[in-house]
Protein backbone atom coordinates (compact mmCIF):
# COMPACT_ATOMS: atom_id res chain seq x y z
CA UNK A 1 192.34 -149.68 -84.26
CA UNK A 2 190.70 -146.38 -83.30
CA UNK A 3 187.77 -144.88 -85.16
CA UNK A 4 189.96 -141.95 -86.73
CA UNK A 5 191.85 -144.94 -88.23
CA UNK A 6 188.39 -146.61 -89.47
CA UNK A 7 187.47 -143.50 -90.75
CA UNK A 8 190.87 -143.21 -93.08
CA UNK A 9 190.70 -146.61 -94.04
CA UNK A 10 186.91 -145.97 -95.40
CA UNK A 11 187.43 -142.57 -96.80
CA UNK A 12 190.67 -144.09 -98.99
CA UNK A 13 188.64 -146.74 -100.48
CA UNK A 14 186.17 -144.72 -102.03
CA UNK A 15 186.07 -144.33 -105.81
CA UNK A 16 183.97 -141.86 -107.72
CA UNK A 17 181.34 -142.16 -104.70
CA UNK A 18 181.47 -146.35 -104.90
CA UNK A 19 182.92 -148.38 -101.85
CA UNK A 20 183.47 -151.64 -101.75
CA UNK A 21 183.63 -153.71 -98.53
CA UNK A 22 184.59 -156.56 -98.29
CA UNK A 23 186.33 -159.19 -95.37
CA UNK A 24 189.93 -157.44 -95.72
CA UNK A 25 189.33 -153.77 -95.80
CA UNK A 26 189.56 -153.51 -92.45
CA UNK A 27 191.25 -156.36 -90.88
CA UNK A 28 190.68 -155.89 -87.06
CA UNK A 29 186.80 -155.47 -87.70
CA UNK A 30 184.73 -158.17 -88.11
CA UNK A 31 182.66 -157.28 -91.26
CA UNK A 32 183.17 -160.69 -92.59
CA UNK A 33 180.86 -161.85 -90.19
CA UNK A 34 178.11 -159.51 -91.08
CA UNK A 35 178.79 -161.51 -94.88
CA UNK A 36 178.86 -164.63 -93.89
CA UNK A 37 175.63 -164.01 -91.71
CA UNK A 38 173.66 -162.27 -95.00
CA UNK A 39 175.46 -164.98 -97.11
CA UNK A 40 176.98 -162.40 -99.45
CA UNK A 41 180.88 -161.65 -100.73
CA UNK A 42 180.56 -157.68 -99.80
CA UNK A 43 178.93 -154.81 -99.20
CA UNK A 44 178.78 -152.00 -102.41
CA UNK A 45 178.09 -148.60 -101.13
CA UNK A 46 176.97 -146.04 -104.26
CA UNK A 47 177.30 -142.50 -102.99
CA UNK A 48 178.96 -143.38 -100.04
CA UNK A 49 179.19 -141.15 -96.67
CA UNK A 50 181.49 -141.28 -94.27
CA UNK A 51 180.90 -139.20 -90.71
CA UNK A 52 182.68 -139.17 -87.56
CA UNK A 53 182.63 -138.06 -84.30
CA UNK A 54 183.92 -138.38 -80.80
CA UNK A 55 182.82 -142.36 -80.34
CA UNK A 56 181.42 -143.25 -83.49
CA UNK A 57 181.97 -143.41 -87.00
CA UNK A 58 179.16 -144.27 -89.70
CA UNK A 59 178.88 -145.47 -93.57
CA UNK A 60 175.57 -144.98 -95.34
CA UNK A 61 174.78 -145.19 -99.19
CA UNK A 62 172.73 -146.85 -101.31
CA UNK A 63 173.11 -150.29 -101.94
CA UNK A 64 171.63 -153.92 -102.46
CA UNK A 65 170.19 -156.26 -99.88
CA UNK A 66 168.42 -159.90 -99.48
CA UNK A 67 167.28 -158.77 -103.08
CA UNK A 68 166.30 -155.87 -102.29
CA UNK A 69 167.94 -152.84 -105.30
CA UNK A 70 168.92 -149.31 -104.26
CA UNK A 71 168.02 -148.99 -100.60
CA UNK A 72 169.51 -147.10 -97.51
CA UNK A 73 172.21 -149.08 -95.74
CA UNK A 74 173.87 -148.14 -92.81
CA UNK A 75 177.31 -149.31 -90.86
CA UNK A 76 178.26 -147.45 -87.92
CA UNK A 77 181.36 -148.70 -86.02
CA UNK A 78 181.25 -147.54 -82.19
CA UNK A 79 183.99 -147.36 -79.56
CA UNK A 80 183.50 -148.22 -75.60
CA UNK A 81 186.40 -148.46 -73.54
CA UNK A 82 188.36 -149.15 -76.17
CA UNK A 83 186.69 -151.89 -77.75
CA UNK A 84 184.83 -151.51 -81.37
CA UNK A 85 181.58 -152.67 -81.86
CA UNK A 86 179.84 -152.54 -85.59
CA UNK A 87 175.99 -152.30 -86.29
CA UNK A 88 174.47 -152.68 -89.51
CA UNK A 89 171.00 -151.94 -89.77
CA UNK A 90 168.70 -151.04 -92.87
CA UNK A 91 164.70 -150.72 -93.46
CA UNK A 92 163.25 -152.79 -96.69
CA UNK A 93 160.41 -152.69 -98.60
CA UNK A 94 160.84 -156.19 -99.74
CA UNK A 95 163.44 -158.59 -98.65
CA UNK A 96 164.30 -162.67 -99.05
CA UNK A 97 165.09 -164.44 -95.69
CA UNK A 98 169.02 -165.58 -96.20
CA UNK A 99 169.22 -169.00 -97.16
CA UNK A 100 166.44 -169.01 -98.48
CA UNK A 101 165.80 -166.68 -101.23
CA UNK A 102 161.74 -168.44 -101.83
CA UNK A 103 160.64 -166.78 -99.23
CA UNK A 104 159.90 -162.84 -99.70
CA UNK A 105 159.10 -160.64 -96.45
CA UNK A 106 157.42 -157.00 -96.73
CA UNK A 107 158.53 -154.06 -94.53
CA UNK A 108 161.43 -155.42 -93.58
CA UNK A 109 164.14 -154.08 -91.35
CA UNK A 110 167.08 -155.82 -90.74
CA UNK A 111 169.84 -154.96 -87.64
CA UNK A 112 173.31 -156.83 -86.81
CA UNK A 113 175.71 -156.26 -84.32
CA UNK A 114 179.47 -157.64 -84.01
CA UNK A 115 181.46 -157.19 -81.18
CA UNK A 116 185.07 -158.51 -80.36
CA UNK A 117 183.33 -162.00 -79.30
CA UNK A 118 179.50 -162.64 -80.59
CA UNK A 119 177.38 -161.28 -83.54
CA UNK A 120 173.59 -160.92 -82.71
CA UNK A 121 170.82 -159.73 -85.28
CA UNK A 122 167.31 -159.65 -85.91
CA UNK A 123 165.08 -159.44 -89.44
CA UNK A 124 161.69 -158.30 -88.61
CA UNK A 125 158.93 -158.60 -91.49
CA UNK A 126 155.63 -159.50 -92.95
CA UNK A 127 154.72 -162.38 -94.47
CA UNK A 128 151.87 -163.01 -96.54
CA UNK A 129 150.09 -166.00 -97.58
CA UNK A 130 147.10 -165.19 -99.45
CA UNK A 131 144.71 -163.04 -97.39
CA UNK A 132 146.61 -163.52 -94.71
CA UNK A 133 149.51 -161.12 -92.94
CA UNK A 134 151.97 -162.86 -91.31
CA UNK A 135 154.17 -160.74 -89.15
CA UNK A 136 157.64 -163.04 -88.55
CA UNK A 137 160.52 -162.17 -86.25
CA UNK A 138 163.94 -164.32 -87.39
CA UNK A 139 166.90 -164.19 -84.74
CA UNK A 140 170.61 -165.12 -85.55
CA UNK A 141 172.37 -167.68 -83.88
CA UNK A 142 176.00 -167.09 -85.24
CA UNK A 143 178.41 -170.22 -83.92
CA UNK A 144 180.83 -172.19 -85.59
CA UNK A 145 177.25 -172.21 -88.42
CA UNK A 146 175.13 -169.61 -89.27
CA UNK A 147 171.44 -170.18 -88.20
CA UNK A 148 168.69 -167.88 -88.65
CA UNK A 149 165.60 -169.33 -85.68
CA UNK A 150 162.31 -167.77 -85.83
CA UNK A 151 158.82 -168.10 -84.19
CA UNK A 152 155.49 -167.14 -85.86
CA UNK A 153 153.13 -166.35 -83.30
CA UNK A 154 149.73 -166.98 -85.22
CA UNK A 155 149.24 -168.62 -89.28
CA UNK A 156 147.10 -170.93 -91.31
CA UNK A 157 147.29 -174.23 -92.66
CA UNK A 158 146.71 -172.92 -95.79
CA UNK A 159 149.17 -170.01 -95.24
CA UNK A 160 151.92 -172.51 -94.26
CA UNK A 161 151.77 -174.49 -97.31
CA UNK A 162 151.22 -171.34 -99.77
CA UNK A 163 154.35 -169.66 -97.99
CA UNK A 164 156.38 -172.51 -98.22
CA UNK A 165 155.53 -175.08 -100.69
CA UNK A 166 154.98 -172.95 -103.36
CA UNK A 167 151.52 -171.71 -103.06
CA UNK A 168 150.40 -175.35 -102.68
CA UNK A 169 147.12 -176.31 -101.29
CA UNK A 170 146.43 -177.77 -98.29
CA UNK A 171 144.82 -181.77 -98.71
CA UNK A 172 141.16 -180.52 -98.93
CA UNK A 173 139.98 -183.23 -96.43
CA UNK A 174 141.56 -180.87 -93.50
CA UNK A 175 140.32 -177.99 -91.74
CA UNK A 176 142.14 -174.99 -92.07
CA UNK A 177 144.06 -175.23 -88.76
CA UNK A 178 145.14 -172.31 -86.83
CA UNK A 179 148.88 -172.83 -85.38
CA UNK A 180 150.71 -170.69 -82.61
CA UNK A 181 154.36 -170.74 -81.68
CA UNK A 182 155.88 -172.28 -85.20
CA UNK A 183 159.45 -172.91 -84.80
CA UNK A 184 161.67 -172.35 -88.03
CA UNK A 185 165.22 -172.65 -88.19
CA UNK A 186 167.47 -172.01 -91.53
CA UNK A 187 170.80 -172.32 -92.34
CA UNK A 188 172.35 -169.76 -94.61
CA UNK A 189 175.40 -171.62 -95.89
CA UNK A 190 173.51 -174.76 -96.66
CA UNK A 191 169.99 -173.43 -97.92
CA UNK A 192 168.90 -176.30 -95.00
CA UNK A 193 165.57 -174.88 -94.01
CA UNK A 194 163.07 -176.69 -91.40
CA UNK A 195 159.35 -175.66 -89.95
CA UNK A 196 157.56 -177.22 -86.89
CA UNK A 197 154.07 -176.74 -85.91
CA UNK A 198 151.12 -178.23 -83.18
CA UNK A 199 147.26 -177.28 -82.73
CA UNK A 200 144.13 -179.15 -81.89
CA UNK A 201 141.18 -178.50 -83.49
CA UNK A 202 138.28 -180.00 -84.15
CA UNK A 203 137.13 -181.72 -87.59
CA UNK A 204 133.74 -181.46 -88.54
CA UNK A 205 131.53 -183.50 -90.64
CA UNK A 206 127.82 -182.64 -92.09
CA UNK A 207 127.16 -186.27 -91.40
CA UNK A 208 128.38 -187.21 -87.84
CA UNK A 209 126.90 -186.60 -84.68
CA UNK A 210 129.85 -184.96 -83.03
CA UNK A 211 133.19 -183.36 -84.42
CA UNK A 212 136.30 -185.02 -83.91
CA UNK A 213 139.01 -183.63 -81.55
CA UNK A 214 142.20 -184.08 -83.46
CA UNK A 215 145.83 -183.26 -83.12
CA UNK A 216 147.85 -181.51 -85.96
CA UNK A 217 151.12 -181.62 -86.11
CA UNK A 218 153.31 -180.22 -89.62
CA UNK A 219 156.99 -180.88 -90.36
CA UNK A 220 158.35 -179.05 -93.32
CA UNK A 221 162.41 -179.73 -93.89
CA UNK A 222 164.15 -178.19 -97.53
CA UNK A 223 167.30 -180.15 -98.26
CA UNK A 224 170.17 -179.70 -100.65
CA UNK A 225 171.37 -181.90 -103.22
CA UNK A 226 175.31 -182.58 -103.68
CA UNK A 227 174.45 -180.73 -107.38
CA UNK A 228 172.80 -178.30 -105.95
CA UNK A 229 169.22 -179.25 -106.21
CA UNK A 230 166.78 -179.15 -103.35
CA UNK A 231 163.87 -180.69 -102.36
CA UNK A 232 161.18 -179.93 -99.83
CA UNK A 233 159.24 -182.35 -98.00
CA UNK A 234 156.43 -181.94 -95.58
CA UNK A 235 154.15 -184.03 -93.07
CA UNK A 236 151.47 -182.93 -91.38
CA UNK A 237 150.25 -186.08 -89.21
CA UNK A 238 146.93 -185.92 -87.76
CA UNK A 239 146.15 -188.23 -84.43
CA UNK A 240 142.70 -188.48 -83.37
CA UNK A 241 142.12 -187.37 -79.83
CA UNK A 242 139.09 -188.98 -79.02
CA UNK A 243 136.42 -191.00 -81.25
CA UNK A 244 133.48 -190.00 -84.12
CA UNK A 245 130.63 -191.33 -84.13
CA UNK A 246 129.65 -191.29 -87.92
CA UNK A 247 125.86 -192.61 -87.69
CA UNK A 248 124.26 -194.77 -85.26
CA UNK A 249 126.14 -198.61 -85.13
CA UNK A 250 129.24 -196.81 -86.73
CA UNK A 251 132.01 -194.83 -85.61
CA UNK A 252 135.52 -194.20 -85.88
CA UNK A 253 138.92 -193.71 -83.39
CA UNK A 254 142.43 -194.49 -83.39
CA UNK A 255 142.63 -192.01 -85.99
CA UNK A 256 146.51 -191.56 -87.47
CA UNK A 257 147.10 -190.09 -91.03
CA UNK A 258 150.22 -188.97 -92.39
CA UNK A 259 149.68 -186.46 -95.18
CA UNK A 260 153.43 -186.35 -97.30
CA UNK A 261 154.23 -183.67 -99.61
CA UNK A 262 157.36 -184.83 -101.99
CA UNK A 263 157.48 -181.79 -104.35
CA UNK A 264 154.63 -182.78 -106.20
CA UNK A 265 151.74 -183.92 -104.73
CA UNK A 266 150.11 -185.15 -101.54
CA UNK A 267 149.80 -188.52 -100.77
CA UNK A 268 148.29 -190.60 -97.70
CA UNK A 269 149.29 -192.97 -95.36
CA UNK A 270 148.03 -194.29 -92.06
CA UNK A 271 145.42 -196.27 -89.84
CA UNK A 272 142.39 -195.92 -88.33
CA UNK A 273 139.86 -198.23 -86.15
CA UNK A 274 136.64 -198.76 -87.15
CA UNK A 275 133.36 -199.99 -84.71
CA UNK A 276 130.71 -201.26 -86.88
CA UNK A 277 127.88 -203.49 -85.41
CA UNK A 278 129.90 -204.16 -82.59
CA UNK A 279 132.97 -205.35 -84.76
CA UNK A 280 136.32 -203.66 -84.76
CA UNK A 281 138.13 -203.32 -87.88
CA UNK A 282 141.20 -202.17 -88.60
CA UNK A 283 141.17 -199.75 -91.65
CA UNK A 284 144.32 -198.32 -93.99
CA UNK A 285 143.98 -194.82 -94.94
CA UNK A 286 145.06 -194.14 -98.80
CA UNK A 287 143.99 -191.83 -101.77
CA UNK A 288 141.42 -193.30 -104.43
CA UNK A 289 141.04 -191.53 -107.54
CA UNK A 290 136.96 -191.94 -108.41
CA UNK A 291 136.41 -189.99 -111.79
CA UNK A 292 137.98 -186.88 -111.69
CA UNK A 293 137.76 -186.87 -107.94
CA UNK A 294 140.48 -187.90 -105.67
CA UNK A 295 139.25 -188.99 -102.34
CA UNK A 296 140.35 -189.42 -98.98
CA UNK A 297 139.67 -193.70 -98.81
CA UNK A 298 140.10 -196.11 -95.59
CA UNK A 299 140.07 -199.72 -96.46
CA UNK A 300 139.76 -202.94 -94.40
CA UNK A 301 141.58 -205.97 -95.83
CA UNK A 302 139.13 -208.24 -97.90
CA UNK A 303 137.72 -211.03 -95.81
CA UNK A 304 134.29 -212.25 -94.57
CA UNK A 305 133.08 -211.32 -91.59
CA UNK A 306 129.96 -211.50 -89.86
CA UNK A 307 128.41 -208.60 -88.62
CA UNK A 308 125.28 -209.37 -86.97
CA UNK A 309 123.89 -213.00 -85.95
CA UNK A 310 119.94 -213.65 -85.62
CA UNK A 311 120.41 -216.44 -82.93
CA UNK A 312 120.41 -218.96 -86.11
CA UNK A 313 117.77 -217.03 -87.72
CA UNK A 314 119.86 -215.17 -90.46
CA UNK A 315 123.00 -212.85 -90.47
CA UNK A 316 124.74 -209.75 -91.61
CA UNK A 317 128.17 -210.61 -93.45
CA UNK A 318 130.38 -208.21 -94.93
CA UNK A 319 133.24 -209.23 -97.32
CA UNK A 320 134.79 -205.86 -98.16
CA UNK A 321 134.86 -202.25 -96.32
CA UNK A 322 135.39 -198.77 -97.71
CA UNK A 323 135.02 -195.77 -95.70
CA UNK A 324 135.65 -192.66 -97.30
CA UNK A 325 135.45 -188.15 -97.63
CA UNK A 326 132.77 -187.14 -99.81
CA UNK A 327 133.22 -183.40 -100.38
CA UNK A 328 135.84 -180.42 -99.08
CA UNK A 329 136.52 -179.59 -95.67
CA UNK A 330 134.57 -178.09 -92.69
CA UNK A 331 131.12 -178.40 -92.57
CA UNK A 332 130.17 -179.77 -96.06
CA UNK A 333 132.38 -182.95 -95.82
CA UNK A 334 130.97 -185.98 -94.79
CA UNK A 335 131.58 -189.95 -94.78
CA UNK A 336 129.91 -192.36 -96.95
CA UNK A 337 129.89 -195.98 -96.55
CA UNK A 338 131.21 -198.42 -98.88
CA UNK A 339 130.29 -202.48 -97.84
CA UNK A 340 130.11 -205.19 -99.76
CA UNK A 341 128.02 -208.28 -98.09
CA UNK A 342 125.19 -210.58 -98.39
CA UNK A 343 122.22 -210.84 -95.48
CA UNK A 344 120.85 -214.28 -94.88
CA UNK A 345 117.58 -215.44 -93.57
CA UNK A 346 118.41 -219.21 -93.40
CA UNK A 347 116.05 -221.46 -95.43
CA UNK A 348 114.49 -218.47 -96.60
CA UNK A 349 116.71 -216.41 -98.97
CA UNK A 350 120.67 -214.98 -99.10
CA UNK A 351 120.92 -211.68 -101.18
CA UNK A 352 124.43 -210.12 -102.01
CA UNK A 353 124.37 -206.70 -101.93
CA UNK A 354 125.98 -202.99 -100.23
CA UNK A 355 126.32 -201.96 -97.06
CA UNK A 356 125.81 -198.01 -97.55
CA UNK A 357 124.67 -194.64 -96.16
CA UNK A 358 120.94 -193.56 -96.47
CA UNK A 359 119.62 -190.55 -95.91
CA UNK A 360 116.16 -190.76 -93.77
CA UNK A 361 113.40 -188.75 -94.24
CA UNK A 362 114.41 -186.18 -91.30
CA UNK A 363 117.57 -185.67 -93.09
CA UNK A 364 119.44 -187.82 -90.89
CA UNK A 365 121.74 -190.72 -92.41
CA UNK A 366 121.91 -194.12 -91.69
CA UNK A 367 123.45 -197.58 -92.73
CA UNK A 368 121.53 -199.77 -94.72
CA UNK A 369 122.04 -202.50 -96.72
CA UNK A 370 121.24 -202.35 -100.60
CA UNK A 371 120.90 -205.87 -102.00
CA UNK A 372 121.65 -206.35 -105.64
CA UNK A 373 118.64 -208.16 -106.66
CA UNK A 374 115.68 -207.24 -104.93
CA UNK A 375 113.53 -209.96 -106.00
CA UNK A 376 113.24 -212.52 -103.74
CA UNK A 377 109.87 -215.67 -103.44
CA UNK A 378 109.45 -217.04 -100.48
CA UNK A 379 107.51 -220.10 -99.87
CA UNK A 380 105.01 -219.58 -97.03
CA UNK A 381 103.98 -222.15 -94.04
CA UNK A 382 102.01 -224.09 -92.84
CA UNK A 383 101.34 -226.22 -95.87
CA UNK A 384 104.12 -224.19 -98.48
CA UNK A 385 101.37 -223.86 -100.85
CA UNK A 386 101.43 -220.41 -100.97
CA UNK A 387 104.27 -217.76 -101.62
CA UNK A 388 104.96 -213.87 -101.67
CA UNK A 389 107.30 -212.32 -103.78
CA UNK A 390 109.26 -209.34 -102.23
CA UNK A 391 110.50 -206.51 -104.12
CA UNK A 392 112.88 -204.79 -101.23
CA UNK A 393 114.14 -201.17 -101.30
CA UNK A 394 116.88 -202.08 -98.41
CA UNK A 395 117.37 -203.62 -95.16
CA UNK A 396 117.93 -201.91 -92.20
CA UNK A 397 119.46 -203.52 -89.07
CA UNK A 398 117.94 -202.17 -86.15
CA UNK A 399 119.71 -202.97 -82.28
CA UNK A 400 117.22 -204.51 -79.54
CA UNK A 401 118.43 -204.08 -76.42
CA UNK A 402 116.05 -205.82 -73.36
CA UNK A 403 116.99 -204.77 -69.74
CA UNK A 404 119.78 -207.18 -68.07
CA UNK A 405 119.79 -209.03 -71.50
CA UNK A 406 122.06 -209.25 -74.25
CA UNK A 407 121.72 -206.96 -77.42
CA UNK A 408 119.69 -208.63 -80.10
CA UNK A 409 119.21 -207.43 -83.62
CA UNK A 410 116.55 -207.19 -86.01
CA UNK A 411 116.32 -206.86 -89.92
CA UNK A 412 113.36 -204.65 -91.31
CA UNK A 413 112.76 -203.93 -94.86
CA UNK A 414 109.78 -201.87 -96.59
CA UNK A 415 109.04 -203.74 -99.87
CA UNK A 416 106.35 -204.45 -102.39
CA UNK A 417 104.92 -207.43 -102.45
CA UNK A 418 102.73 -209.73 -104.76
CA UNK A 419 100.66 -213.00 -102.74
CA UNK A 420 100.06 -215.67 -105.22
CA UNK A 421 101.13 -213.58 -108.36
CA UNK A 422 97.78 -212.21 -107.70
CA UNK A 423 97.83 -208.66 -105.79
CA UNK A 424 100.43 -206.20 -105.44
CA UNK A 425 100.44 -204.08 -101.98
CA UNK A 426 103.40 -202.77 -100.09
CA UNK A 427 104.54 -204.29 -96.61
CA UNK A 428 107.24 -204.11 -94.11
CA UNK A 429 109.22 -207.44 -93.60
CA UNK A 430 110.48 -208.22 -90.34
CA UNK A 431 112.78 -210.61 -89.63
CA UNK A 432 114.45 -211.07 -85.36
CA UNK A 433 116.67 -212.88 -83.53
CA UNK A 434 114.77 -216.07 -83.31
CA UNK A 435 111.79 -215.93 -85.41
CA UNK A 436 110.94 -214.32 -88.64
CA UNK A 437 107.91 -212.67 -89.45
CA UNK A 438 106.02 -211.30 -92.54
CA UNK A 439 103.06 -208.62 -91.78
CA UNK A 440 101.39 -208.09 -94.98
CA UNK A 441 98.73 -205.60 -95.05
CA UNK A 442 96.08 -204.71 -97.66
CA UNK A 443 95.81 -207.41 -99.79
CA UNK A 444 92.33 -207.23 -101.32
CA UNK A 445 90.69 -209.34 -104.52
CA UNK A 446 88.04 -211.84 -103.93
CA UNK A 447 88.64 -211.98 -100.16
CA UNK A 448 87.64 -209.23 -97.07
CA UNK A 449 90.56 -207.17 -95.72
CA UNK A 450 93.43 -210.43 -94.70
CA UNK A 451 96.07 -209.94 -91.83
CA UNK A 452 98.73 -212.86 -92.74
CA UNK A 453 101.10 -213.32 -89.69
CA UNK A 454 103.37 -216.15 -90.26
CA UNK A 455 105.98 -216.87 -87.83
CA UNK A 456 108.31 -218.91 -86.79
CA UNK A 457 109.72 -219.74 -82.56
């Protein structure tokens, strides 16, 4: 068919100014893939224009597009050697990607072109997520199924899940990554619609001595229901690349979380590795709800373990773990410590308590264990006459490590004390790997200024 013929065919099938064009108005010319590629039944032209020349004929008028009303489209059919070649092309203020109609670019212009064997297009737009201004580039792939593949060179965590999960937030626990190269491919005819993204970054803590160097990786896939329905799901799995130190005696690898969105809400899946005192534990990952709060929580299985050993002085045991997110992302998150336990100075006293973050005075945390009740008598030697009751604020388990000799431990507690229910004075307890000790200081009534040192080899 030459163009004077394309040109008749048009110019009869205008009505009062309105064409209508559809798969069969011209039957040689592949318009019908230009509507199966926008996923629409025709094209309506309202004050339609039809000019020729010596290679090239073109339609313009206004008309609707990817939701677009009233805007300037253009179909120009060209002739080279005797072959036809068709271009649409059009410039939008708005537009909705085809196939799926949730997501709305800005400054959009739009260009297809069918020749007797392939159809090739582009959509060019903006896409914005918040503050941000995403500019995306979508490319056709037109074989025996439509498939629209783009690549966004730069966007947000945040901005993925606002652009396509519905202005959803990102879990709070996460930095806001930044991604490059995002690969998304959708499928006009099915609504199928699927988003793949990498980046390290680095996850920082107020509490721990280093960041830690993480992997993020997010798969977002819409499917469609046999009624109709669709659903959207979306991963973003985060694999630790090295380890965090949390405080001194604790810190954390192995890190892998799976964040799920199922249309609704995130949830939390996963494992992580946990080195305290020289144990490893093996920790699930899960969200707690704590009052109003809901809180990023890794868990060990209950058991009783035993954390530290004084050389069959005393130990450290620890019957349930918690690790957990206090706070929102960046720098004002931190981990807090959850332990429950007893410590055990044998013969002398077993207290249950916590295993739990303190903050020192130079701001600095560290573990220490809370007991429950803080009262404790102990009977003194050499003749067990005499005792000392100990009102403890916490124990802290401090690592002694001799040249060429194996690490030791020692337990050290500040605590008020009162020697023969007579005299109240405060005093640091310490108690080591093969002898325990009591240094009580001040204690001042009817005697001079005492030094007790009891110990035990």
């Amino acid at each position: 068919m030459i163009l004077q013929q394309i040109a008749d065919t048009l110019q009869q099938n205008v009505k009062s100014g309105q064409l209508v064009l559809d798969a069969t108005t011209i039957d040689s010319i592949r318009i019908g893939e230009f509507l199966r590629v926008i996923n629409v039944p025709n094209f309506t032209f309202l004050n339609a224009e039809i000019t020729t020349s010596d290679n090239r004929v073109a339609l313009t008028g206004k008309s609707s597009l990817l939701g677009a009303q009233n805007i300037g489209l253009a179909i120009a059919f060209s002739e080279d050697n005797g072959a036809i070649s068709v271009n649409l092309s059009a410039t939008l203020p708005n537009a909705a990607i085809p196939g799926a109609s949730w997501l709305s670019l800005e400054d959009v212009s739009i260009s297809l072109l069918a020749t007797s064997t392939i159809v090739t297009g582009t959509i060019i737009g903006v896409l914005r997520t918040g503050s941000e201004r995403v500019e995306i580039t979508l490319t056709l792939e037109a074989g025996m199924e439509v498939v629209w593949r783009a690549e966004i060179s730069r966007i947000s965590l945040s901005g993925i899940t606002q652009a396509f999960l519905n202005n959803t937030s990102s879990p709070s626990e996460l930095p806001n990554v930044e991604f490059s190269d995002i690969a998304i491919s959708i499928t006009p005819a099915t609504r199928a619609f699927s988003l793949n993204a990498t980046s390290t970054t680095q996850w920082n803590f107020a509490n721990s001595r280093n960041a830690l160097g993480v992997q993020v990786g997010v798969t977002l896939s819409r499917s469609v229901m046999e009624d109709s329905s669709s659903q959207i799901d979306a991963n973003i799995l985060v694999t630790g690349i090295d380890a965090l130190t949390v405080v001194e005696e604790l810190a954390l690898s192995n890190f892998n979380l799976n964040f799920r969105w199922s249309g609704s809400d995130w949830s939390l899946s996963g494992d992580v590795s946990a080195q305290l005192y020289e144990q490893m534990f093996a920790l699930s990952a899960s969200y707690a709800q704590m009052g109003n709060i809901r809180t990023l929580m890794l868990t060990a299985a209950t058991f009783t373990r035993e954390l530290v050993n004084l050389r069959n002085v005393g130990s450290l045991n620890l019957s349930h773990l918690e690790i957990f997110i206090e706070g929102q992302a960046g720098e004002t998150s931190s981990w807090q410590v959850s332990g429950s336990g007893s410590i055990r100075v044998n013969n002398v006293f077993d207290i249950a308590g916590n295993l739990t973050l303190a903050r020192r005075d130079d701001g600095n945390a560290s573990l220490m264990f809370m007991p429950e009740n803080s009262s404790v008598t102990v009977v003194l030697p050499p003749d067990r006459q005499m005792s000392v009751m100990l009102d403890f604020d916490g124990f802290t388990i401090v690592r002694r490590n001799a040249e060429n000799q194996a690490t030791s431990w020692m337990f050290t507690a500040m605590a008020k004390n009162s020697l023969a229910e007579r005299v109240n004075s405060s005093s640091t307890l310490t108690i080591s790997g093969g002898k325990y000790q009591y240094n009580i200081c001040q204690f001042v009534k009817y005697y001079a200024l005492v030094n007790l040192d009891t110990k035990r080899v």
